[in-house]
Protein backbone atom coordinates (compact mmCIF):
# COMPACT_ATOMS: atom_id res chain seq x y z
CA UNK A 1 71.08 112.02 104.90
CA UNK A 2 67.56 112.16 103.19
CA UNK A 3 66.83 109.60 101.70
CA UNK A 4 69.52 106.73 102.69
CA UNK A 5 66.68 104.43 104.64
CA UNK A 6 65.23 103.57 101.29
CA UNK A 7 68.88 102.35 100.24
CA UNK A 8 69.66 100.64 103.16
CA UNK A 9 65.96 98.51 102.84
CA UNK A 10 67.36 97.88 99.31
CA UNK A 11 71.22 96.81 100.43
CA UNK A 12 69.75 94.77 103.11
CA UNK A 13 66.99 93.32 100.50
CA UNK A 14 69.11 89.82 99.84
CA UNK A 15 69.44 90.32 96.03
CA UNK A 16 72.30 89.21 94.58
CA UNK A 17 73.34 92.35 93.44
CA UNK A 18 72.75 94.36 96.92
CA UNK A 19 76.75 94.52 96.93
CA UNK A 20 75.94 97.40 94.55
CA UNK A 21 73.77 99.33 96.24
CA UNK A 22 75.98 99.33 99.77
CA UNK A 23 78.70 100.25 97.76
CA UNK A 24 77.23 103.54 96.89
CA UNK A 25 75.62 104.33 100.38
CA UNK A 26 79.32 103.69 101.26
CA UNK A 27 80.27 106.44 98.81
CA UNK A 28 77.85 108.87 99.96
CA UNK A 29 78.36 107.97 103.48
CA UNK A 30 81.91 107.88 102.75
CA UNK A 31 81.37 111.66 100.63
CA UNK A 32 79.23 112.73 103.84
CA UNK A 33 81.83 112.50 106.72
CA UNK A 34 80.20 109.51 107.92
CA UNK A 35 83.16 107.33 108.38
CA UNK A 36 81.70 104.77 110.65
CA UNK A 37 78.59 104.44 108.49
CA UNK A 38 80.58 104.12 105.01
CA UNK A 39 82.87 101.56 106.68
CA UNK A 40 79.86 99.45 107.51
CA UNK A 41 78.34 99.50 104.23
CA UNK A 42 81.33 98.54 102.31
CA UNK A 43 81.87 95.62 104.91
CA UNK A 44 78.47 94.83 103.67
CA UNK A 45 79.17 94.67 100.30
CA UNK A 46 81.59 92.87 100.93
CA UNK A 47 79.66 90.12 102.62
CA UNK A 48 77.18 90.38 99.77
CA UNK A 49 79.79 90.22 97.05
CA UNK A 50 81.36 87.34 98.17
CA UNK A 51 78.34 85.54 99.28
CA UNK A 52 76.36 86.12 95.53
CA UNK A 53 79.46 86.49 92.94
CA UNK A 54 81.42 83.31 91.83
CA UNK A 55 85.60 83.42 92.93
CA UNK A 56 87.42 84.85 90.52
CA UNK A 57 84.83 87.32 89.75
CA UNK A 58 86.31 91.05 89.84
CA UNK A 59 83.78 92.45 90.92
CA UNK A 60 84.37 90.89 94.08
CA UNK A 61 87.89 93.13 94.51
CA UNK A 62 84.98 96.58 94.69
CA UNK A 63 83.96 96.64 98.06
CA UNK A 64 87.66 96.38 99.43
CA UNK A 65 88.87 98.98 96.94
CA UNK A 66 86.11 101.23 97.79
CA UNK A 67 87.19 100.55 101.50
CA UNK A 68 90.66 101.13 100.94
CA UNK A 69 90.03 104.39 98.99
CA UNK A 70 87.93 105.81 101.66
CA UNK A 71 90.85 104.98 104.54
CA UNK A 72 93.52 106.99 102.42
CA UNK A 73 90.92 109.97 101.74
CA UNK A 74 90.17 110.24 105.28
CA UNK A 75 94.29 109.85 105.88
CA UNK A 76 94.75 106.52 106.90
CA UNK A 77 97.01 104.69 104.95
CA UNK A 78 98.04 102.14 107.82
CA UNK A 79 93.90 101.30 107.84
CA UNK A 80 93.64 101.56 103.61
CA UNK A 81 96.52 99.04 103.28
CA UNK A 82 94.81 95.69 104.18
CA UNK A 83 91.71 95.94 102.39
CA UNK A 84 93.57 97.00 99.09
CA UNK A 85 95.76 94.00 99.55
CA UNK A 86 92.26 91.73 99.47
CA UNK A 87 91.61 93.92 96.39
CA UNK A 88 94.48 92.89 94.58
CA UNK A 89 94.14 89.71 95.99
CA UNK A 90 90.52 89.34 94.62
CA UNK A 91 91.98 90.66 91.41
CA UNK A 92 94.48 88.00 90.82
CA UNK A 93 94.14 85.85 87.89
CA UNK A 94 90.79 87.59 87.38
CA UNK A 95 91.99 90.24 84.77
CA UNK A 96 95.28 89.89 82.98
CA UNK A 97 98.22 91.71 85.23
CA UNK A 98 98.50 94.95 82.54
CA UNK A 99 94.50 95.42 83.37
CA UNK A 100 93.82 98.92 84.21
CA UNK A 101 91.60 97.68 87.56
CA UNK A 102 94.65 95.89 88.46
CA UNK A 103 97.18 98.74 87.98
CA UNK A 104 94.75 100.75 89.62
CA UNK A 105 94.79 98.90 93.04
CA UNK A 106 98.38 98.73 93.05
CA UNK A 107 99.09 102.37 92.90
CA UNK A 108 96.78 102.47 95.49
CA UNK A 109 98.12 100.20 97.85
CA UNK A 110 101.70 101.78 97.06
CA UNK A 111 99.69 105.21 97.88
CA UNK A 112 98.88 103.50 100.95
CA UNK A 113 102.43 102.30 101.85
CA UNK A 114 104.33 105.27 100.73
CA UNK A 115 102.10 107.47 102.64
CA UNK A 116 102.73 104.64 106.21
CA UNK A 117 106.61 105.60 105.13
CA UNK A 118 107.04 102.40 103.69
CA UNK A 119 108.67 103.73 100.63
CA UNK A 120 110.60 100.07 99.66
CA UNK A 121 107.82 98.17 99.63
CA UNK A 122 106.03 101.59 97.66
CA UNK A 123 107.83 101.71 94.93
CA UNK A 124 107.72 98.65 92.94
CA UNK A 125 104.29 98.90 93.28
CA UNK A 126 103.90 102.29 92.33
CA UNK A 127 106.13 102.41 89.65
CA UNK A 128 104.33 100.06 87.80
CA UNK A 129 100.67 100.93 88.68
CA UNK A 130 101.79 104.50 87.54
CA UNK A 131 103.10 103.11 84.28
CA UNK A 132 100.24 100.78 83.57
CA UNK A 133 97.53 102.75 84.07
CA UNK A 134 99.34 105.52 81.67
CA UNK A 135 99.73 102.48 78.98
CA UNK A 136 96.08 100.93 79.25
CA UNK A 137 94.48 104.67 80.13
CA UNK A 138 96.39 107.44 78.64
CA UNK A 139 98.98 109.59 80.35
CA UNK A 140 96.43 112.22 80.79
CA UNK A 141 94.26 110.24 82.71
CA UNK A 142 93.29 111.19 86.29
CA UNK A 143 94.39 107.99 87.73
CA UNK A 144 97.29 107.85 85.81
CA UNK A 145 97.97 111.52 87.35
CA UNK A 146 97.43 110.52 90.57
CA UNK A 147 99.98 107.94 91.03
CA UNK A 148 102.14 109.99 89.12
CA UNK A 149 101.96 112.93 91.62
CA UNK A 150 102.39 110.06 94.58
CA UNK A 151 105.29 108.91 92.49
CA UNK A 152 106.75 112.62 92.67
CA UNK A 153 105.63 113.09 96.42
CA UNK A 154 107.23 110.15 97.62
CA UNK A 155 110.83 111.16 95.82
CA UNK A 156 110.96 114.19 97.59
């Protein structure tokens, strides 16, 4: 990928926001096939976000997210389901529980399980991600679709 040494000097550069920067060479690793390389850099920022950001900081739920996001798009649920768990975890008593980050990560980790065939544990989760995130964001909103279509998948 042209380019990506330059971001790497600046992930690896020690400043306290480098967590930002291996996020998105995750994402474009992550967009670029390069699975190994995107998992890397979001360990990274996760290293970096928890070594420079104060606990109960949010932003220190990103790099697992990002992490758990990639595992499901590459269709690995079983792999996403840990690091959205730390997500959520890192999330709680952040942001109120009706946050839309929050309701976010939990459709995503019922994503995860409903997709592992988990559907009990699922639901709950999914349920209310899906109806949070169409409170706090709209119904229209894309990730208030998306759990909405997992919602639908998962009942048939």
């Amino acid at each position: 990928m042209p380019g990506d040494s330059i971001f790497r000097a600046a992930a690896e550069s020690g400043h306290p926001l480098a967590y930002e920067t291996s996020l998105w060479l995750g994402r474009a690793y992550s967009f670029a096939g390069r699975d190994a390389e995107a998992s890397a850099a979001f360990q990274q920022a996760t290293t970096q976000a928890e070594a420079n950001l104060p606990d109960g900081h949010p932003d220190r739920s990103l790099p697992h997210l990002e992490l758990g996001m990639h595992e499901l798009s590459r269709g690995r649920p079983a792999a996403a389901e840990e690091p959205l768990r730390r997500a959520l975890r890192a999330l709680d008593g952040t942001l109120p529980d009706d946050h839309w980050r929050v309701a976010r990560v939990q459709a995503l980790l019922g994503s995860a399980l409903a997709r592992s065939g988990r559907r009990d544990d699922a639901g709950p989760l999914l349920s209310q991600g899906a109806a949070k995130l169409a409170m706090t964001l709209g119904a229209d909103h894309r990730f208030a679709d998306e759990a909405r279509d997992e919602l639908e998948r998962m009942g048939s």
